[in-house]
Structures are given as structure tokens and as C-alpha cells.
C-alpha atoms as a PDB file:
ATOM      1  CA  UNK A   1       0.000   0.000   0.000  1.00  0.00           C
ATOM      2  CA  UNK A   2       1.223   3.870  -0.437  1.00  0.00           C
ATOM      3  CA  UNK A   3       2.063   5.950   2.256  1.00  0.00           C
ATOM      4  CA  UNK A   4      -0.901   6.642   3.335  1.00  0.00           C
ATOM      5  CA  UNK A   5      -1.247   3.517   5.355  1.00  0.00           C
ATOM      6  CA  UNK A   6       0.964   3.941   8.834  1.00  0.00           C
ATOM      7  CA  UNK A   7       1.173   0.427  10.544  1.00  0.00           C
ATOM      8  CA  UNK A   8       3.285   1.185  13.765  1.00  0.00           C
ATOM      9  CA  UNK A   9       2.377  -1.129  16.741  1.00  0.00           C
ATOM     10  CA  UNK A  10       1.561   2.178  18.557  1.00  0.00           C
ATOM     11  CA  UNK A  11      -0.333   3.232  15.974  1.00  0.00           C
ATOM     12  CA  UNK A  12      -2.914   1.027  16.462  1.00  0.00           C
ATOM     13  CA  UNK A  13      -6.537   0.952  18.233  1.00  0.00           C
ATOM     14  CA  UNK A  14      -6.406  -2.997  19.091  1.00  0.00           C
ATOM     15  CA  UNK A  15      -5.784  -2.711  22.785  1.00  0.00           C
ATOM     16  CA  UNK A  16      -7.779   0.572  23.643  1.00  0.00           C
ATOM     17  CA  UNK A  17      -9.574  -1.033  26.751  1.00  0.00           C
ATOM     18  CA  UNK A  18     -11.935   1.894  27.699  1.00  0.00           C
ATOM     19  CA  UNK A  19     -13.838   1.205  24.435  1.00  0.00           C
ATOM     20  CA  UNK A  20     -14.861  -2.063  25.881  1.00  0.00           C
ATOM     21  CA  UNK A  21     -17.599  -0.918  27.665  1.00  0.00           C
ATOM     22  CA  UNK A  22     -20.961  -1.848  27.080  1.00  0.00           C
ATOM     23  CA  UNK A  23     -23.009   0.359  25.149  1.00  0.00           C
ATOM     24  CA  UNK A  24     -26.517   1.295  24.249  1.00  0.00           C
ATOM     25  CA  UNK A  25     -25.878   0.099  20.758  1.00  0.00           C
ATOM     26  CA  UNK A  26     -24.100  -2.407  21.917  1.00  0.00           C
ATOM     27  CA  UNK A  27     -26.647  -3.977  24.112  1.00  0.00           C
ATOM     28  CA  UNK A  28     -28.923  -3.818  20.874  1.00  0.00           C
ATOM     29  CA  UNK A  29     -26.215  -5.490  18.594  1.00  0.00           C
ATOM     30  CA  UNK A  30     -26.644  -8.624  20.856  1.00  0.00           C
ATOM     31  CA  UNK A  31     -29.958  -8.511  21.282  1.00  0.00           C
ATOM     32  CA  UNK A  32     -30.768  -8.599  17.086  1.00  0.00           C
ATOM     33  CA  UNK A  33     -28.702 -12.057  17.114  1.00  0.00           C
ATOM     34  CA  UNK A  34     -30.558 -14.196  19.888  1.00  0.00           C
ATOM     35  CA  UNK A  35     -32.974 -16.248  18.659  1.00  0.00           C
ATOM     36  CA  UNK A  36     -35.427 -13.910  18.108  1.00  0.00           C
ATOM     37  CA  UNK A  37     -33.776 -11.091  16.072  1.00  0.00           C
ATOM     38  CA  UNK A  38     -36.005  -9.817  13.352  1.00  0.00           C
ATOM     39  CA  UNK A  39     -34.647 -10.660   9.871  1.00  0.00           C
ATOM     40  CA  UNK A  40     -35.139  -8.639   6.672  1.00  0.00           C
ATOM     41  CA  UNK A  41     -36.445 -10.108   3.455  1.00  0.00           C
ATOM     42  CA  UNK A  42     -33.256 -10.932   2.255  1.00  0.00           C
ATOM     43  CA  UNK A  43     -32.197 -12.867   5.445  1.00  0.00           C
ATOM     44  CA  UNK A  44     -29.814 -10.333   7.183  1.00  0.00           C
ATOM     45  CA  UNK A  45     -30.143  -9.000  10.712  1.00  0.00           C
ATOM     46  CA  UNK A  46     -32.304  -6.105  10.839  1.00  0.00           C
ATOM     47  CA  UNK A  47     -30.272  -2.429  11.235  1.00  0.00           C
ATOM     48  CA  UNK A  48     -30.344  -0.354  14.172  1.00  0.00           C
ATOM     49  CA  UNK A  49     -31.578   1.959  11.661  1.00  0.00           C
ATOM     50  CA  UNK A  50     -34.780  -0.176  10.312  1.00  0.00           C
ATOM     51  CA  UNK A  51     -35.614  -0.859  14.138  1.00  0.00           C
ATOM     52  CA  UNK A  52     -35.429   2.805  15.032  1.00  0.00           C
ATOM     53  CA  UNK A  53     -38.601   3.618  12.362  1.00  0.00           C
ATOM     54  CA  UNK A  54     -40.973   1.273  13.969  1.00  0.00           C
ATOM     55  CA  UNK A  55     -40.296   1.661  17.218  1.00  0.00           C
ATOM     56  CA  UNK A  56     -39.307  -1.640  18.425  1.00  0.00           C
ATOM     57  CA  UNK A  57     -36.511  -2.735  20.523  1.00  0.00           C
ATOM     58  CA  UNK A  58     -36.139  -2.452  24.402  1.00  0.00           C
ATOM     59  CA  UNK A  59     -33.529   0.237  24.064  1.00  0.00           C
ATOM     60  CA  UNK A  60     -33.627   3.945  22.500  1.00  0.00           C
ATOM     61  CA  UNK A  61     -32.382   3.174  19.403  1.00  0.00           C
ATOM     62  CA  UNK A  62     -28.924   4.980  17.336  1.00  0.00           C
ATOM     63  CA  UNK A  63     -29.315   4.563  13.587  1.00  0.00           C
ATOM     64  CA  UNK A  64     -25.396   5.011  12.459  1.00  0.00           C
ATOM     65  CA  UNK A  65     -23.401   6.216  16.122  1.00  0.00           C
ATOM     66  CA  UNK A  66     -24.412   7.594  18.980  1.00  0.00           C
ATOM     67  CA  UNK A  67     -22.267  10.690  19.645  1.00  0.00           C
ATOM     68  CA  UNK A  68     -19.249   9.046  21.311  1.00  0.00           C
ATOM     69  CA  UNK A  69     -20.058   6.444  23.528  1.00  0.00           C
ATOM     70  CA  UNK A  70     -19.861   3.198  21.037  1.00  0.00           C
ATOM     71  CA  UNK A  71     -17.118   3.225  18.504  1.00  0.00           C
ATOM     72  CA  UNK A  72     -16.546   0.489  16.038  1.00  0.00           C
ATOM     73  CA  UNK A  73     -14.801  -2.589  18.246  1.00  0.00           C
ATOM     74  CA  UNK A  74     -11.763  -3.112  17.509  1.00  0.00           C
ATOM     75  CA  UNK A  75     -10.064  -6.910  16.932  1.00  0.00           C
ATOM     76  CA  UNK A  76      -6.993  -8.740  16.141  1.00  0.00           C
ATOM     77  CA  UNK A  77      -5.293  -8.101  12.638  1.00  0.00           C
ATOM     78  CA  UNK A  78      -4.375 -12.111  12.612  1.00  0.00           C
ATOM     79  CA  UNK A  79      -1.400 -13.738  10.548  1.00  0.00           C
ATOM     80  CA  UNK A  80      -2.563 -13.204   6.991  1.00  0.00           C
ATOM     81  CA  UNK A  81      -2.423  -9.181   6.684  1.00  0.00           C
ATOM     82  CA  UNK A  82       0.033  -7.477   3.812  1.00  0.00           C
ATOM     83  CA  UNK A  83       0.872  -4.210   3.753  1.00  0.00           C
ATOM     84  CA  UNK A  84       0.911  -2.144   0.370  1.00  0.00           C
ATOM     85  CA  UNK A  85      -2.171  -3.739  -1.353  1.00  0.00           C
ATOM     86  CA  UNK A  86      -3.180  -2.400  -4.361  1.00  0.00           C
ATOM     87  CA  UNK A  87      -5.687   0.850  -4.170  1.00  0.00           C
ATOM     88  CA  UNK A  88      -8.901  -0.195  -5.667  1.00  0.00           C
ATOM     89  CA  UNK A  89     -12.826  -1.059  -5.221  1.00  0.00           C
ATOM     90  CA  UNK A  90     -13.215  -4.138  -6.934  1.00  0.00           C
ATOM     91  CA  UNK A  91     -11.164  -7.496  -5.741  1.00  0.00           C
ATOM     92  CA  UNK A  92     -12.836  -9.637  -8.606  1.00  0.00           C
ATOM     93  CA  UNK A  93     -12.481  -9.985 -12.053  1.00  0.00           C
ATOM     94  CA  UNK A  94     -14.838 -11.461 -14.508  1.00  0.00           C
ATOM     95  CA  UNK A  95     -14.803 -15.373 -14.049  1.00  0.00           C
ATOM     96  CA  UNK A  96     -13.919 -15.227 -10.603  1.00  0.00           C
ATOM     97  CA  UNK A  97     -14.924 -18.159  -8.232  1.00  0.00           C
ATOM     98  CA  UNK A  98     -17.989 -17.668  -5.756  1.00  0.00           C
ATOM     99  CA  UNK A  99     -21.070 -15.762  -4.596  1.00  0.00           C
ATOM    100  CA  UNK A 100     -20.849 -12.278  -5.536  1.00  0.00           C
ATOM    101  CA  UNK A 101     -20.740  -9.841  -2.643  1.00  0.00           C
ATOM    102  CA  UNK A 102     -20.451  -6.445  -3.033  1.00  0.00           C
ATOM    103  CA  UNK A 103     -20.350  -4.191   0.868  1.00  0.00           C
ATOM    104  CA  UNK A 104     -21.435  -0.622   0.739  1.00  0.00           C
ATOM    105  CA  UNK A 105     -21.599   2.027   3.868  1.00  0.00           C
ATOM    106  CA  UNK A 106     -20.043   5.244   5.770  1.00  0.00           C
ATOM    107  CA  UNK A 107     -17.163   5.973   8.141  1.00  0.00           C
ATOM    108  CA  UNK A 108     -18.524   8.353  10.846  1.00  0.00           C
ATOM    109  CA  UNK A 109     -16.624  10.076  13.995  1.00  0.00           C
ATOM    110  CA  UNK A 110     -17.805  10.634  16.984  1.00  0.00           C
ATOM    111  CA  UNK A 111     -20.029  13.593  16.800  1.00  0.00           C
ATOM    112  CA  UNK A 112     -21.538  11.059  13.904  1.00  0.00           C
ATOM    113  CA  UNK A 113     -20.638  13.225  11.132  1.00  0.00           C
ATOM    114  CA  UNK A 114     -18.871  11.549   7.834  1.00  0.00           C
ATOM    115  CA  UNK A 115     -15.099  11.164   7.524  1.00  0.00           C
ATOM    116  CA  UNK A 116     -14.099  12.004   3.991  1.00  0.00           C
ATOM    117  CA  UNK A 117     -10.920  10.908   2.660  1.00  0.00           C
ATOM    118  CA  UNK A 118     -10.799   7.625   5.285  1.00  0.00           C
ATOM    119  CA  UNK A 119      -8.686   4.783   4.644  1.00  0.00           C
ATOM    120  CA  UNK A 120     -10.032   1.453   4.217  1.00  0.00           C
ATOM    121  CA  UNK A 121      -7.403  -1.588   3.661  1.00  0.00           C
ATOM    122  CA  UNK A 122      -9.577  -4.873   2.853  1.00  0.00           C
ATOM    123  CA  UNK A 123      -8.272  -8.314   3.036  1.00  0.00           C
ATOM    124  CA  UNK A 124      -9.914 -11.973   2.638  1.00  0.00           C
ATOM    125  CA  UNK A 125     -10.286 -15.346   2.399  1.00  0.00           C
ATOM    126  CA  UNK A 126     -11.015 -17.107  -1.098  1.00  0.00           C
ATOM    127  CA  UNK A 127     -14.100 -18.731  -1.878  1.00  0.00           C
ATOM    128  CA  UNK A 128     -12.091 -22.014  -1.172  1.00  0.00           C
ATOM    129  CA  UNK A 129     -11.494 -20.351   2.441  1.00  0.00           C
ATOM    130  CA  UNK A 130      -7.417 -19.310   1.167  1.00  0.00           C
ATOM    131  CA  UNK A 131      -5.264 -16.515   1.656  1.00  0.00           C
ATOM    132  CA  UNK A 132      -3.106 -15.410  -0.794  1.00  0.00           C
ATOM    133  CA  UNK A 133       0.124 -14.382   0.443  1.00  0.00           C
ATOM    134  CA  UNK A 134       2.285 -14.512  -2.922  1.00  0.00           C
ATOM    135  CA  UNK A 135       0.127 -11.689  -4.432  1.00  0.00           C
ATOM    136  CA  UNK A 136      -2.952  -9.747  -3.659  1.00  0.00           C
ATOM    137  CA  UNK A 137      -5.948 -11.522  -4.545  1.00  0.00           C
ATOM    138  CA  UNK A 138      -8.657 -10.408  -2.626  1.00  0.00           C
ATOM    139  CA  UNK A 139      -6.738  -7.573  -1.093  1.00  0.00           C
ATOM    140  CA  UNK A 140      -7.351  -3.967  -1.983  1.00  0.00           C
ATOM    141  CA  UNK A 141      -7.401  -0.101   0.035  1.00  0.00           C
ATOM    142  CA  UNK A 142      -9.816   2.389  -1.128  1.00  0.00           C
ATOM    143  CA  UNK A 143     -10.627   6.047   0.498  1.00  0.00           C
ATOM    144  CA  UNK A 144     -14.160   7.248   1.467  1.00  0.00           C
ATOM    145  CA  UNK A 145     -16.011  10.113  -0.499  1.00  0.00           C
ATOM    146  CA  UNK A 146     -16.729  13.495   0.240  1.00  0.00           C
ATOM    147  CA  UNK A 147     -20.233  12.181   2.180  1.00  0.00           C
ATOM    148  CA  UNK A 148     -17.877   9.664   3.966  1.00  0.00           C
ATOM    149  CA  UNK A 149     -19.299   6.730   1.620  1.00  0.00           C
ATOM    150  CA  UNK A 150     -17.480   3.390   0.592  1.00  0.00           C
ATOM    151  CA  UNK A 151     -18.222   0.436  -1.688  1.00  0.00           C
ATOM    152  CA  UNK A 152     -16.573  -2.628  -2.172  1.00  0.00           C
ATOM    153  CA  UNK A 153     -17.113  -5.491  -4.738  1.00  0.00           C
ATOM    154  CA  UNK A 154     -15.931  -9.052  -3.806  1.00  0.00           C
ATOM    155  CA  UNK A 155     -17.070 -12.635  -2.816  1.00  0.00           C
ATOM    156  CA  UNK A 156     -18.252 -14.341  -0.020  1.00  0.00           C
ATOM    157  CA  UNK A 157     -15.167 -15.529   1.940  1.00  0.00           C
ATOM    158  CA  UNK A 158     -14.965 -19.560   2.225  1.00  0.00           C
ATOM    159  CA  UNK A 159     -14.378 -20.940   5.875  1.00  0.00           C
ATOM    160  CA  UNK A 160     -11.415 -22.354   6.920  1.00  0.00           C
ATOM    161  CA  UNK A 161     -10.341 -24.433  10.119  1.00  0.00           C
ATOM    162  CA  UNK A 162     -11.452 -22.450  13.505  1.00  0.00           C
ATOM    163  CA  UNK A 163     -13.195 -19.367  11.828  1.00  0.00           C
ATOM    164  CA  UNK A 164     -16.482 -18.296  10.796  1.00  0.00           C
ATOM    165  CA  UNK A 165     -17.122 -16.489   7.597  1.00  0.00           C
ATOM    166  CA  UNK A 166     -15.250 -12.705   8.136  1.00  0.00           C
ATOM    167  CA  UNK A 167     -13.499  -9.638   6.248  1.00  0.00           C
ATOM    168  CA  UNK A 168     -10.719  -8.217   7.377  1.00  0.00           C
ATOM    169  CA  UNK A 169     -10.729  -4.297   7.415  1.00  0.00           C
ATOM    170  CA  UNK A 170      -8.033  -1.610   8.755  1.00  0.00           C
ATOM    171  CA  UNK A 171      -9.882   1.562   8.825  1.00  0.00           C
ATOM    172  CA  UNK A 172      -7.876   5.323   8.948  1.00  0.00           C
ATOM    173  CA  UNK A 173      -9.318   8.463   8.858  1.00  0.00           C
ATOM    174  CA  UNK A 174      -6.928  11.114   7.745  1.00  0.00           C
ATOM    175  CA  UNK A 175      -4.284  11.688   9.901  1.00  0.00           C
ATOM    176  CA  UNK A 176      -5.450   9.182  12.862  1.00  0.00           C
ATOM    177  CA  UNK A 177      -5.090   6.007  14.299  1.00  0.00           C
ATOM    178  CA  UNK A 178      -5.392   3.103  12.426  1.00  0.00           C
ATOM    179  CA  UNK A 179      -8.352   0.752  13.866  1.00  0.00           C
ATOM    180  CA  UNK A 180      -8.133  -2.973  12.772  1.00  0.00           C
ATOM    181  CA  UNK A 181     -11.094  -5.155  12.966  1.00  0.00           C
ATOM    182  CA  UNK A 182     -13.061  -8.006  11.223  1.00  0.00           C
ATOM    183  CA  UNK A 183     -16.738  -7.971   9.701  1.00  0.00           C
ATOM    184  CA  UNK A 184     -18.817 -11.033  10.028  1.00  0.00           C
ATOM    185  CA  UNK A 185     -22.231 -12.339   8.330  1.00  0.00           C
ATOM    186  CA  UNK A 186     -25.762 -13.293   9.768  1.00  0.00           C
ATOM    187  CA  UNK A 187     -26.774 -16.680  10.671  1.00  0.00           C
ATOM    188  CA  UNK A 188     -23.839 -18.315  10.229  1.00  0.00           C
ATOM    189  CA  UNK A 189     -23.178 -21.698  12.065  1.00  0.00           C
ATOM    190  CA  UNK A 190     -19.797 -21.214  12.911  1.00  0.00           C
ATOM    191  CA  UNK A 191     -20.462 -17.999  14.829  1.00  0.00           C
ATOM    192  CA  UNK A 192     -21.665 -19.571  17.772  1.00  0.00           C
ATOM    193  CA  UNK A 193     -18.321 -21.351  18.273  1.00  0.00           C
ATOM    194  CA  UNK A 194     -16.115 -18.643  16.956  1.00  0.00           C
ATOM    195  CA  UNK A 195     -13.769 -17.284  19.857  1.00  0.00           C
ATOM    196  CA  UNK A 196     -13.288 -14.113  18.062  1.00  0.00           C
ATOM    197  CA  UNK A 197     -16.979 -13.221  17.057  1.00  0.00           C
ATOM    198  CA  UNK A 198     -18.517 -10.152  18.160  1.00  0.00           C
ATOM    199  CA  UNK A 199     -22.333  -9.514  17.139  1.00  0.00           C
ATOM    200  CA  UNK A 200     -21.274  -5.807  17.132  1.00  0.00           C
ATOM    201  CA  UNK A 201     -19.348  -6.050  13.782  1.00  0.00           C
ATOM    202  CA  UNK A 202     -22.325  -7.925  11.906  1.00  0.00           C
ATOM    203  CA  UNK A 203     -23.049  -6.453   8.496  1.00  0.00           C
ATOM    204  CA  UNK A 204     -26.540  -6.532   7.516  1.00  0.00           C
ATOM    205  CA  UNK A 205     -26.684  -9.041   4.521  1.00  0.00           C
ATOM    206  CA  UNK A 206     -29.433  -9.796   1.708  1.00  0.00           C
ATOM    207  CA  UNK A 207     -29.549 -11.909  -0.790  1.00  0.00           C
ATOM    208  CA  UNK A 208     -29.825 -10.225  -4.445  1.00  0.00           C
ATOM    209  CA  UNK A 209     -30.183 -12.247  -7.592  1.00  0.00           C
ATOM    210  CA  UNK A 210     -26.868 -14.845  -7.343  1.00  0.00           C
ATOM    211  CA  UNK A 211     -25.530 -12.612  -5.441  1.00  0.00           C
ATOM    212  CA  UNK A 212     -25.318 -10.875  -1.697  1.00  0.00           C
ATOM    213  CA  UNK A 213     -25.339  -7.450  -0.959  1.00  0.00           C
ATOM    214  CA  UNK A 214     -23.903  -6.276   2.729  1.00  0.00           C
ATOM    215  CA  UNK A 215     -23.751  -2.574   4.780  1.00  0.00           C
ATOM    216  CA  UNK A 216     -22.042  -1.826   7.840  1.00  0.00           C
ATOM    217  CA  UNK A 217     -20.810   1.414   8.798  1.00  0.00           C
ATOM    218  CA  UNK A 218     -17.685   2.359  11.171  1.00  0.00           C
ATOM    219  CA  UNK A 219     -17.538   4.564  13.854  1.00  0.00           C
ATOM    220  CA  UNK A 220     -14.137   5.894  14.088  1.00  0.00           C
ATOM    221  CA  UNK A 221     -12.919   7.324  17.524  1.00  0.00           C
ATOM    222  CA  UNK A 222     -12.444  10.718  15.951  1.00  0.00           C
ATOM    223  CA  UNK A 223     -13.054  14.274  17.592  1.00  0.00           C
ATOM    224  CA  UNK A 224     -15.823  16.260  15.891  1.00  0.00           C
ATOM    225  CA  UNK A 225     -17.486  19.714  16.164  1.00  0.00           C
ATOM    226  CA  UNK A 226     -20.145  19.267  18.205  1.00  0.00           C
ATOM    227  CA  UNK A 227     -18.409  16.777  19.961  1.00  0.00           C
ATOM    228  CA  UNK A 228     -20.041  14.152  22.202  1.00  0.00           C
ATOM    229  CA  UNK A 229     -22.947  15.034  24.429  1.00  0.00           C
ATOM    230  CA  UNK A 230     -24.350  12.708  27.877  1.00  0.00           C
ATOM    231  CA  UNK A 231     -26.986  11.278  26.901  1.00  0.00           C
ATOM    232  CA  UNK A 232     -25.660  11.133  23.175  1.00  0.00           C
ATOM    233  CA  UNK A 233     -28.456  12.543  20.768  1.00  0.00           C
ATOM    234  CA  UNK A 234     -29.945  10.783  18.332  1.00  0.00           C
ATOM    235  CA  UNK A 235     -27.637  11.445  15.156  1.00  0.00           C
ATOM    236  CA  UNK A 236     -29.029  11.609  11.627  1.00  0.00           C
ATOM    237  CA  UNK A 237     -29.923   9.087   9.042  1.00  0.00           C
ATOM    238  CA  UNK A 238     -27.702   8.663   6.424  1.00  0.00           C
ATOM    239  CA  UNK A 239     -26.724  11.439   3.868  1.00  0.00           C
ATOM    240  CA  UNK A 240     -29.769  11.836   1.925  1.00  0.00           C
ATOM    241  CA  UNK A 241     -32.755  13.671   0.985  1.00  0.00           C
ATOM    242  CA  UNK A 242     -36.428  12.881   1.835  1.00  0.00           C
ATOM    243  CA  UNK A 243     -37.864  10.937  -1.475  1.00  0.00           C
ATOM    244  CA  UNK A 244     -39.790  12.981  -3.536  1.00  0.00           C
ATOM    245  CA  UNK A 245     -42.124  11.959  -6.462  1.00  0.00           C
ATOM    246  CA  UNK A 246     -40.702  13.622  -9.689  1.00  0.00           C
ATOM    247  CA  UNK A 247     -37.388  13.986  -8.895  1.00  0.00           C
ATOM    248  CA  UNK A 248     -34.907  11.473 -11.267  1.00  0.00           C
ATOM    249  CA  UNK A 249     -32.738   9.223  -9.133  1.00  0.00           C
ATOM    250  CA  UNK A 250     -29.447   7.422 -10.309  1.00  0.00           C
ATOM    251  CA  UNK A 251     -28.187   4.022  -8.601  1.00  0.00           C
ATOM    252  CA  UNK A 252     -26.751   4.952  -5.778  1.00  0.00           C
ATOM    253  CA  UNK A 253     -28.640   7.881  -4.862  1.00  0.00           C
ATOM    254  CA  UNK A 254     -29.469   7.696  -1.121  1.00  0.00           C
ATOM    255  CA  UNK A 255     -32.838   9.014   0.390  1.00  0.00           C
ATOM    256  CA  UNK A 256     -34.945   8.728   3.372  1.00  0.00           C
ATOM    257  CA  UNK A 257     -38.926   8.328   3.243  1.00  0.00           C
ATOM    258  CA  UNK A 258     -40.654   7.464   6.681  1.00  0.00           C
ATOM    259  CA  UNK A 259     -37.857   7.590   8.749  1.00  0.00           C
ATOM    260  CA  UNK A 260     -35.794   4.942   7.142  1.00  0.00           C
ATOM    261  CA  UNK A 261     -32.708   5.482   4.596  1.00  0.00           C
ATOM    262  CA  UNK A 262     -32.784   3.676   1.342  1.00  0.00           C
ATOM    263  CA  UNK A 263     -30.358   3.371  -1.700  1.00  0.00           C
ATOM    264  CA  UNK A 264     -31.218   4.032  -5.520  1.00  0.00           C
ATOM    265  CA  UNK A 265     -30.891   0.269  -7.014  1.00  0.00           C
ATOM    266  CA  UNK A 266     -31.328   1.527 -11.238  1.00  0.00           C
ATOM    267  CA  UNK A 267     -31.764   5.308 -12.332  1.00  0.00           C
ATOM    268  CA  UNK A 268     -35.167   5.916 -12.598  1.00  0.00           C
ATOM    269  CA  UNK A 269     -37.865   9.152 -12.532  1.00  0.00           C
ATOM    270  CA  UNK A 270     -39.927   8.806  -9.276  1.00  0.00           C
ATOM    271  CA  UNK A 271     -43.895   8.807  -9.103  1.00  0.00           C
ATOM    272  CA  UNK A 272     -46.235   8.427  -6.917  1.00  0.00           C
ATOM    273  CA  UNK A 273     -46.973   4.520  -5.575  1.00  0.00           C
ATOM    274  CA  UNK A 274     -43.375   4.044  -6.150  1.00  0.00           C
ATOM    275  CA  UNK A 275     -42.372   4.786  -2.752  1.00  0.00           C
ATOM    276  CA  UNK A 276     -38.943   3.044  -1.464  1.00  0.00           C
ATOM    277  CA  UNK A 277     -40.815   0.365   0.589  1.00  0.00           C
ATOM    278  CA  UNK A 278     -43.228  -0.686  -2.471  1.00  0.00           C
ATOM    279  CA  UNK A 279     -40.522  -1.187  -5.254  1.00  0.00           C
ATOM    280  CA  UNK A 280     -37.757  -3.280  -4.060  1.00  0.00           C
ATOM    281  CA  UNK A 281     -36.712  -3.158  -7.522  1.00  0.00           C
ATOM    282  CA  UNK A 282     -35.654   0.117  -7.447  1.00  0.00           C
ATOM    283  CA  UNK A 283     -34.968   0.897  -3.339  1.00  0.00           C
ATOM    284  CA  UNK A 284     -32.607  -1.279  -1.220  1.00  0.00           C
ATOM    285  CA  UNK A 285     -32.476  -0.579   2.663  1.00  0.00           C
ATOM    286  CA  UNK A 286     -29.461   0.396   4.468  1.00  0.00           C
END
């Protein structure tokens, strides 16, 4: 990777034991993975963010970060990391083995505003559950957008001896510390018996076409104007506007419409009836 990627021991966010505390959002985190978390169509745990529009849940709910008091949890980097991967958003080629996976989302700080310009170093598993360590298959750093937005197109990871199904992810916002941590997929077997699993890093996963389609968004422990407040307020939904009929979307257009955030699946002029939640076609959640 360029220069842009420090990797000092001291550098790093692994052992930072005051953010082990348990938080609001992490209280809900666990609770959406019992037995009786509410799934989504596409057979994904249900956001914080979904939850938040109809009320439910036992705890006030935080759609993206809570103003300081849960930051994304941190884990071990692990023995197959290499530094200097390639910088780019798509780890596939045409013809390449397994399910298609592409994972989309922000990188907020504290005060839950977006991080532009953040560093985000993937690495993975093949669909055979391999590492490559000769080149950099299924390795690849990207930066976040102006509205603090990434995407990334892969493959589900294949399992290998002692792990569940995971990504691994260094994430940098400019200038800061470099946080190193794992993502992990709903309703897997294997996470029950994982020692590293941690229900707070779950993506939220659907199935689309042949393929699977994933969002998760970090919360990076970075100071923000206003900074964090006690009790945190509740922080905004994604970038977006409120959907309007007659205005032309593009894919990837974000919006909200009754409280919950959606993302433009195919450009498309809006009308009335074709409201987010009634064309799945053209709206995704998340």
C-alpha cells in the first residue's frame, strides 16, 4: 500500500480497553442475534436503523453512532495481513470463483458526522477459504467520499479451520489512528463457536439475484465539532434527501422516506406509488 497507510504497533486501536464498555448500541447489537432477532427479506439482521422507524426494541435506538459512547470494536489483525495492497474497489475480475458480494456504507466520527478521505485496507479469504500471500488476490485499500461513503465489490469468503465467515478491514481516517477489525455475516453456524466473534461487527446481509449485498458502517474514535454530548443525541440518518415523487434518481442515490434510509438500485424518474418500501426493484435498505 502507499504511504498513506501507517502500521506502527503504537499506531494502532487494538488494545484501547476503555472502548470495551458496554453500550446502548451495543446492548442492541446482541440482542438482534438471539434467537429472536427480526430478519429482513433478504435474510440479514435487521439495522439499528430499520428498528429505530418502527419503534421496536427495548432500548432507544442509534441509527449510524451515537455521539461518542460506542465506537466500532476493535479486533486482532491475525497472521494473513500485507501491507501495500493495491488501491482499488473491486477485488474480482470477470470469471472469478464464488457468490458475488459487493459491501457498501459510511465511516462516521464521533459527533456522527462523515469522515471524507478515510482509509479502508480490505483483506480476505477465497471462496475455497485461502489466503493469498504470494500476491494480492482479494486484497485492496480504497478512500471514502466526500459524504464519507465506501463500496466494495468481492465474494463471499470460504471458511477455513477455527473461523467463521469474516473480512478483514483496517480503517484510517486522515491523519489518525489506524483501527483494525473483522466484519462477520448473519446466521452463520460457525459464529456460535467462533472465539473471536462479536455480534457488534455484523453487516446486515441480503440476498440479491446470485448474489449478496452487505452494509455496515464504522464509527471511528475521531473528535468532531459538536463533539459528544451525555446522553448522546440521536444522530441523523444517512446522507440523503427525503424521497420525492418527480425527482430522477441514479443508482446509488441515497434518500430517506418514513424515517428509514434507502439506496437508488437503477436510475429511474420517481412517481407516486413508487415509494422506497413498495418497489424493491428500485430501493434497497441500508
Amino acid at each position: 500500500m502507499d504511504n498513506a497507510t501507517p502500521h506502527e504497533p503504537n499506531a494502532s486501536d487494538e488494545a484501547s480497553g476503555d472502548r470495551r464498555r458496554i453500550s446502548r448500541k451495543g446492548l442492541l447489537k446482541a440482542a438482534l442475534v438471539a434467537s429472536a432477532a427480526p430478519l429482513l427479506a433478504g435474510g440479514g439482521v435487521a439495522l439499528a436503523r430499520d428498528a429505530a422507524a418502527t419503534g421496536d426494541g427495548p432500548l432507544a435506538l442509534t441509527p449510524e453512532c451515537d455521539d461518542g459512547d460506542d465506537t466500532t470494536p476493535p479486533q486482532m489483525e491475525g497472521p494473513y495481513f500485507k501491507p501495500n495492497s493495491p488501491r482499488r474497489t473491486s477485488l474480482v475480475t470477470t470469471g472469478t470463483p464464488g457468490v458475488p458480494l459487493t459491501v457498501s456504507g459510511y465511516v462516521f466520527g464521533r459527533a456522527c458526522r462523515p469522515v471524507s478521505g478515510a482509509l479502508l485496507d480490505f483483506w480476505q479469504a477465497d471462496t475455497n477459504g485461502a489466503y493469498d500471500m504470494v500476491r494480492f488476490d482479494f486484497r485492496g485499500h480504497q478512500f471514502t467520499g466526500a459524504d464519507g461513503s465506501f463500496s466494495l465489490t468481492t465474494i463471499v469468503p470460504g471458511l477455513y479451520p477455527g473461523r467463521t465467515r469474516h473480512i478483514h478491514v483496517k480503517a484510517q481516517a486522515p491523519g489518525g489512528r489506524v483501527l483494525t477489525t473483522q466484519l462477520y455475516f448473519p446466521n452463520e453456524p460457525r459464529n456460535n463457536t467462533d472465539a473471536l466473534f462479536d455480534p457488534r461487527l455484523l453487516m446486515n446481509v441480503r440476498n440479491v439475484g446470485n448474489g449478496r449485498q452487505g452494509t455496515f458502517d464504522f464509527v471511528l474514535d475521531v473528535a468532531q465539532t459538536p463533539g459528544p454530548t451525555d446522553p448522546p443525541t440521536d444522530p441523523p440518518t444517512e446522507p440523503g434527501t427525503s424521497w420525492a415523487a418527480g425527482t430522477s434518481y441514479r443508482a446509488g442515490d441515497r434518500v430517506t422516506h418514513g424515517g428509514v434510509a434507502y439506496r437508488c438500485l437503477q436510475a429511474h424518474q420517481a412517481v407516486s406509488g413508487w415509494e422506497p418500501p413498495n418497489v424493491p426493484a428500485l430501493w434497497e435498505r441500508g
